[in-house]
Protein backbone atom coordinates (compact mmCIF):
# COMPACT_ATOMS: atom_id res chain seq x y z
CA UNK A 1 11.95 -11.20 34.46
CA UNK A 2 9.03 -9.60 32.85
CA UNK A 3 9.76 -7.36 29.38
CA UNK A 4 9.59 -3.91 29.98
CA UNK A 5 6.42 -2.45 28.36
CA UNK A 6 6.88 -0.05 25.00
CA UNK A 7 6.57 3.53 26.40
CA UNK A 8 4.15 4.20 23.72
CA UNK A 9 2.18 0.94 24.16
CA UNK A 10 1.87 2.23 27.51
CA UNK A 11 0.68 5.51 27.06
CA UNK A 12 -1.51 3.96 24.46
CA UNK A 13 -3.04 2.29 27.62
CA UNK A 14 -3.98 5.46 29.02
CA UNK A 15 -4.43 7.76 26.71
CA UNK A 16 -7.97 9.33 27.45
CA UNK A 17 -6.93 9.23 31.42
CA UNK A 18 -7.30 12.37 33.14
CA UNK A 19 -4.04 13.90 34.16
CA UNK A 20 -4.48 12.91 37.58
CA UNK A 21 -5.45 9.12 36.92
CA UNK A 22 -2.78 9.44 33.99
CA UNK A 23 0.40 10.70 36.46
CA UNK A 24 -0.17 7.18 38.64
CA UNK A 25 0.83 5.08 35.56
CA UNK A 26 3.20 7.16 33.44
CA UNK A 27 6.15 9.31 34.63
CA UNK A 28 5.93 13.01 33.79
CA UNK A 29 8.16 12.58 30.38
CA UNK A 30 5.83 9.99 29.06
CA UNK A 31 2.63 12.17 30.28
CA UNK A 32 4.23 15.19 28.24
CA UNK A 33 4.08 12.52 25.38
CA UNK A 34 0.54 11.64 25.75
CA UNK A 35 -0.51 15.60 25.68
CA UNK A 36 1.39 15.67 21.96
CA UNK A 37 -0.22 12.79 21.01
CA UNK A 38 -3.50 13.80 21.85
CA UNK A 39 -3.04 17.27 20.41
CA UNK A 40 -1.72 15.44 17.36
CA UNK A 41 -4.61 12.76 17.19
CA UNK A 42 -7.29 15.71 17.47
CA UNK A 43 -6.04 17.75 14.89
CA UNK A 44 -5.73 14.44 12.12
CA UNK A 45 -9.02 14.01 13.40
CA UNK A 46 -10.38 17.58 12.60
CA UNK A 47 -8.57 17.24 9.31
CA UNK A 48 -7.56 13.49 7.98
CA UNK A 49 -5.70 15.18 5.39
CA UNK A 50 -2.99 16.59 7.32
CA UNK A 51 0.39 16.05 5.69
CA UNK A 52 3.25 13.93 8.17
CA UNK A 53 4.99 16.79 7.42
CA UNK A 54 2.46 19.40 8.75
CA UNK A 55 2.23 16.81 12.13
CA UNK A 56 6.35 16.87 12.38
CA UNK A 57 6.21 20.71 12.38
CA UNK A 58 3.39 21.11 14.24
CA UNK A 59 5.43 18.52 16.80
CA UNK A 60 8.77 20.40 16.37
CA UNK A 61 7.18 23.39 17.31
CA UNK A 62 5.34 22.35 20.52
CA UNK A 63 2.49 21.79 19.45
CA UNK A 64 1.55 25.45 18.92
CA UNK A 65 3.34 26.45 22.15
CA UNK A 66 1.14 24.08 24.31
CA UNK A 67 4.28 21.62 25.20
CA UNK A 68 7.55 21.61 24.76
CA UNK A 69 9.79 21.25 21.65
CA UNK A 70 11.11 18.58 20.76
CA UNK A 71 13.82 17.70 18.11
CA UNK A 72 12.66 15.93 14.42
CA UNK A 73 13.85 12.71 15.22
CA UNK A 74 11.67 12.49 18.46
CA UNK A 75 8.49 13.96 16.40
CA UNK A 76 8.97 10.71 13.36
CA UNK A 77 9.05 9.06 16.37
CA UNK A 78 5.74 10.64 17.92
CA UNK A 79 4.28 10.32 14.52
CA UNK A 80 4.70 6.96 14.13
CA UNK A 81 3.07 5.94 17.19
CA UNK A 82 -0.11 8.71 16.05
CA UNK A 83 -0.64 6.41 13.51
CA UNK A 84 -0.94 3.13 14.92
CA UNK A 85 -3.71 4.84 16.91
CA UNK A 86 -5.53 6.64 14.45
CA UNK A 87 -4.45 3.24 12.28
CA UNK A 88 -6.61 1.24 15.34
CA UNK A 89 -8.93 4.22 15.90
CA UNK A 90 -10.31 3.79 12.29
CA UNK A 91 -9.97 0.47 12.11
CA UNK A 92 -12.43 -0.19 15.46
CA UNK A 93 -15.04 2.06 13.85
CA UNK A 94 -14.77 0.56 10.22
CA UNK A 95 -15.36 -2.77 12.28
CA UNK A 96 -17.79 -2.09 14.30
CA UNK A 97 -19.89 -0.77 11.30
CA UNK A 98 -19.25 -3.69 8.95
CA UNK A 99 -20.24 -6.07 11.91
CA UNK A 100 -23.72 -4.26 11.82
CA UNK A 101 -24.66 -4.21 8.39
CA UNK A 102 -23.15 -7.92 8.27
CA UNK A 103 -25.30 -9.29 11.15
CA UNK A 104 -28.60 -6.95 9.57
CA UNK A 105 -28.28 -8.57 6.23
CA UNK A 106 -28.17 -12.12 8.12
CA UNK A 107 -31.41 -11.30 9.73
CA UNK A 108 -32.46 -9.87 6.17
CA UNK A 109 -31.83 -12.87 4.43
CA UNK A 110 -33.52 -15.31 7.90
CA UNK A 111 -36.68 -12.75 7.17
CA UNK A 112 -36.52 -13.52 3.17
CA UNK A 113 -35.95 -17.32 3.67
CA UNK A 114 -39.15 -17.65 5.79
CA UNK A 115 -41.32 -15.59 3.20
CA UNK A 116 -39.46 -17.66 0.61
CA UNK A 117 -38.25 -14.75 -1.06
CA UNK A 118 -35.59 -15.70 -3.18
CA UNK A 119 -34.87 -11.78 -4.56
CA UNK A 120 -34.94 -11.12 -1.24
CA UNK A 121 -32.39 -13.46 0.06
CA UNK A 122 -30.23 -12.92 -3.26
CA UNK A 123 -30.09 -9.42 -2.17
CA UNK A 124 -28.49 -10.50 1.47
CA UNK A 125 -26.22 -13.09 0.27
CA UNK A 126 -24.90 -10.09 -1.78
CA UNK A 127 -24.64 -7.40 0.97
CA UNK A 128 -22.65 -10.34 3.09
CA UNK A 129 -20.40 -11.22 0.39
CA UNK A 130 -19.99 -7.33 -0.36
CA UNK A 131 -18.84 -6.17 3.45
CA UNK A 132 -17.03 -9.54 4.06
CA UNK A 133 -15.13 -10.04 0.62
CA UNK A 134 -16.25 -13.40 0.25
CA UNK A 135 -16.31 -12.86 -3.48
CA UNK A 136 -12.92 -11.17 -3.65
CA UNK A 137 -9.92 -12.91 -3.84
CA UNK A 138 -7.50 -12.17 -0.65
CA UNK A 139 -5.33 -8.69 -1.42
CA UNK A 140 -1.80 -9.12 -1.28
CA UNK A 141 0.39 -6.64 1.01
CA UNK A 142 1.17 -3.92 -1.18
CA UNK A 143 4.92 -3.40 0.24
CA UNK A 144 5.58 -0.56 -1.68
CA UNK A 145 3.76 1.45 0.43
CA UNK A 146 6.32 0.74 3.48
CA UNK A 147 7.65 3.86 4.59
CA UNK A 148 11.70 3.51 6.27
CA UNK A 149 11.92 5.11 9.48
CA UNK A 150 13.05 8.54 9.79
CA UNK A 151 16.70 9.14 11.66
CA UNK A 152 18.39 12.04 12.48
CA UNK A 153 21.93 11.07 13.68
CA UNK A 154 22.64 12.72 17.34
CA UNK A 155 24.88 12.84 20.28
CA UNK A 156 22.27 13.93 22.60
CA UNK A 157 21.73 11.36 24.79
CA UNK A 158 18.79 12.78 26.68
CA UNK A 159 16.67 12.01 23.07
CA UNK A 160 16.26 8.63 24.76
CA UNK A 161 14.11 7.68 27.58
CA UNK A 162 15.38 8.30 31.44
CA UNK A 163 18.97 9.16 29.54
CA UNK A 164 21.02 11.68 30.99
CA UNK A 165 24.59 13.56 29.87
CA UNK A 166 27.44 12.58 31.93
CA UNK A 167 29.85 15.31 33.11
CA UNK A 168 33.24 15.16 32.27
CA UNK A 169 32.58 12.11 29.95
CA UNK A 170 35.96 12.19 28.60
CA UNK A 171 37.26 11.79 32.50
CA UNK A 172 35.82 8.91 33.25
CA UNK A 173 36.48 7.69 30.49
CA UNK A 174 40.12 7.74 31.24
CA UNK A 175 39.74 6.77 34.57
CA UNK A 176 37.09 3.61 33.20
CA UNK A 177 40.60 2.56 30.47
CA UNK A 178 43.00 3.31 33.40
CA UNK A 179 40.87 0.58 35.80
CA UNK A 180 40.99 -1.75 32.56
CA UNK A 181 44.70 -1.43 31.68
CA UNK A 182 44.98 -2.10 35.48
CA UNK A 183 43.29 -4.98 35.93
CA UNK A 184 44.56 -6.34 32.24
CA UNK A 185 48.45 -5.63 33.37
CA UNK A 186 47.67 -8.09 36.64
CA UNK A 187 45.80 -10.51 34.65
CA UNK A 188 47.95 -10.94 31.99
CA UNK A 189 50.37 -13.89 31.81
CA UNK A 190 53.37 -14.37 29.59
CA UNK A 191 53.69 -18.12 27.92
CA UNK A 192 56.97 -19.62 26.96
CA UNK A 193 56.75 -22.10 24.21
CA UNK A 194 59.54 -24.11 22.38
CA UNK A 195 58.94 -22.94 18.87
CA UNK A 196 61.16 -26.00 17.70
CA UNK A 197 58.24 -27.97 18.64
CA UNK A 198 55.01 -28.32 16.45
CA UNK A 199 51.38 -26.46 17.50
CA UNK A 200 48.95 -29.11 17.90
C-alpha cells in the first residue's frame, strides 16, 4: 500500500498552480492552506525580517481577512512548513549562484593556465576554494539552534485533517462499552484448577 503523501509536501508540489489547476490535486482545505502559505511566503519575502511571531498573528488573524482564521497551534504548524520553503527557496538561489561563479572561476583559471599565468590561476584556485569551502574545515550542526515544536493542547478534533466532531460522543460511547461488555460476558470462560496442585 503506498504511504499517504504529507499534506504539506503536497501542496508544496503545487504551490504556484493556479486555483483551477491547483483544485484537481488538493481538496479545498488543503487549497485554503496553500493561499496562507503563499500570503505568508510573500510577505517574508517583502520583508526577511519578519518575526515567527508577526507570521503566527498575521496567520491567526486570516491573513489580514483574506482567509479564514485559524487557531495558534494550526499557524506553528503553517509556519513550520513556510520555512522549509523559504528554507529551499533560498537555498536553490544561493546554489544556483555559487554554481556560477564556481564554474566562471574554472574557466578563469583554464584561461590563466594557457597564458601561463600563475597570479592568474592563484586567483581562481582561491575563488573555488572560497565558494566551495575547500579550505574550511566541515561546520558542525550547531543544535542549539533547534527550535521544539509549538503545541497547544485541544479537544477540537476538526484541528486535524478530514476530522470531524461526533454527535452524542458520550452515546456511543456507551453503546461502543455496552457491545464490548457483551461480547466479553459470552467470551469469557471460567477455569477450575486444583490449587493443591503446583503451577507449572
Amino acid at each position: 500500500m503506498a504511504k499517504k503523501e504529507d499534506t504539506y509536501d503536497l501542496i508544496q508540489k503545487h504551490l504556484y498552480d493556479d486555483k483551477h489547476t491547483a483544485l484537481q490535486h488538493l481538496s479545498p482545505q488543503q487549497y485554503e492552506i496553500k493561499q496562507r502559505l503563499m500570503l505568508s511566503i510573500n510577505m517574508i519575502l517583502d520583508n526577511p525580517l519578519t518575526q515567527d511571531k508577526s507570521i503566527v498573528d498575521y496567520l491567526v488573524n486570516g491573513c489580514g481577512g483574506t482567509c479564514a482564521k485559524v487557531s495558534s497551534s494550526q499557524a506553528y504548524r503553517d509556519l513550520s512548513a513556510i520555512k522549509k520553503i523559504i528554507g529551499n527557496i533560498q537555498l536553490h538561489s544561493k546554489n544556483w549562484y555559487r554554481y556560477l561563479i564556481v564554474e566562471g572561476a574554472k574557466e578563469a583559471f583554464d584561461i590563466a593556465k594557457i597564458e601561463k599565468d600563475a597570479k592568474g590561476m592563484a586567483a581562481a584556485l582561491d575563488k573555488i576554494g572560497k565558494y566551495t569551502r575547500a579550505d574550511k574545515e566541515d561546520d558542525e550542526f550547531d543544535f542549539s539552534e533547534l527550535l521544539p515544536p509549538v503545541f497547544e493542547p485541544s479537544d477540537d478534533v476538526t484541528l486535524l485533517e478530514n476530522m470531524q466532531p461526533i454527535d452524542n460522543l458520550e452515546d456511543k460511547r456507551k453503546e461502543f462499552r455496552a457491545i464490548f461488555k457483551e461480547k466479553l460476558n459470552k467470551t469469557a470462560v471460567d477455569v477450575e484448577y486444583d490449587e493443591s496442585e503446583p503451577i507449572g
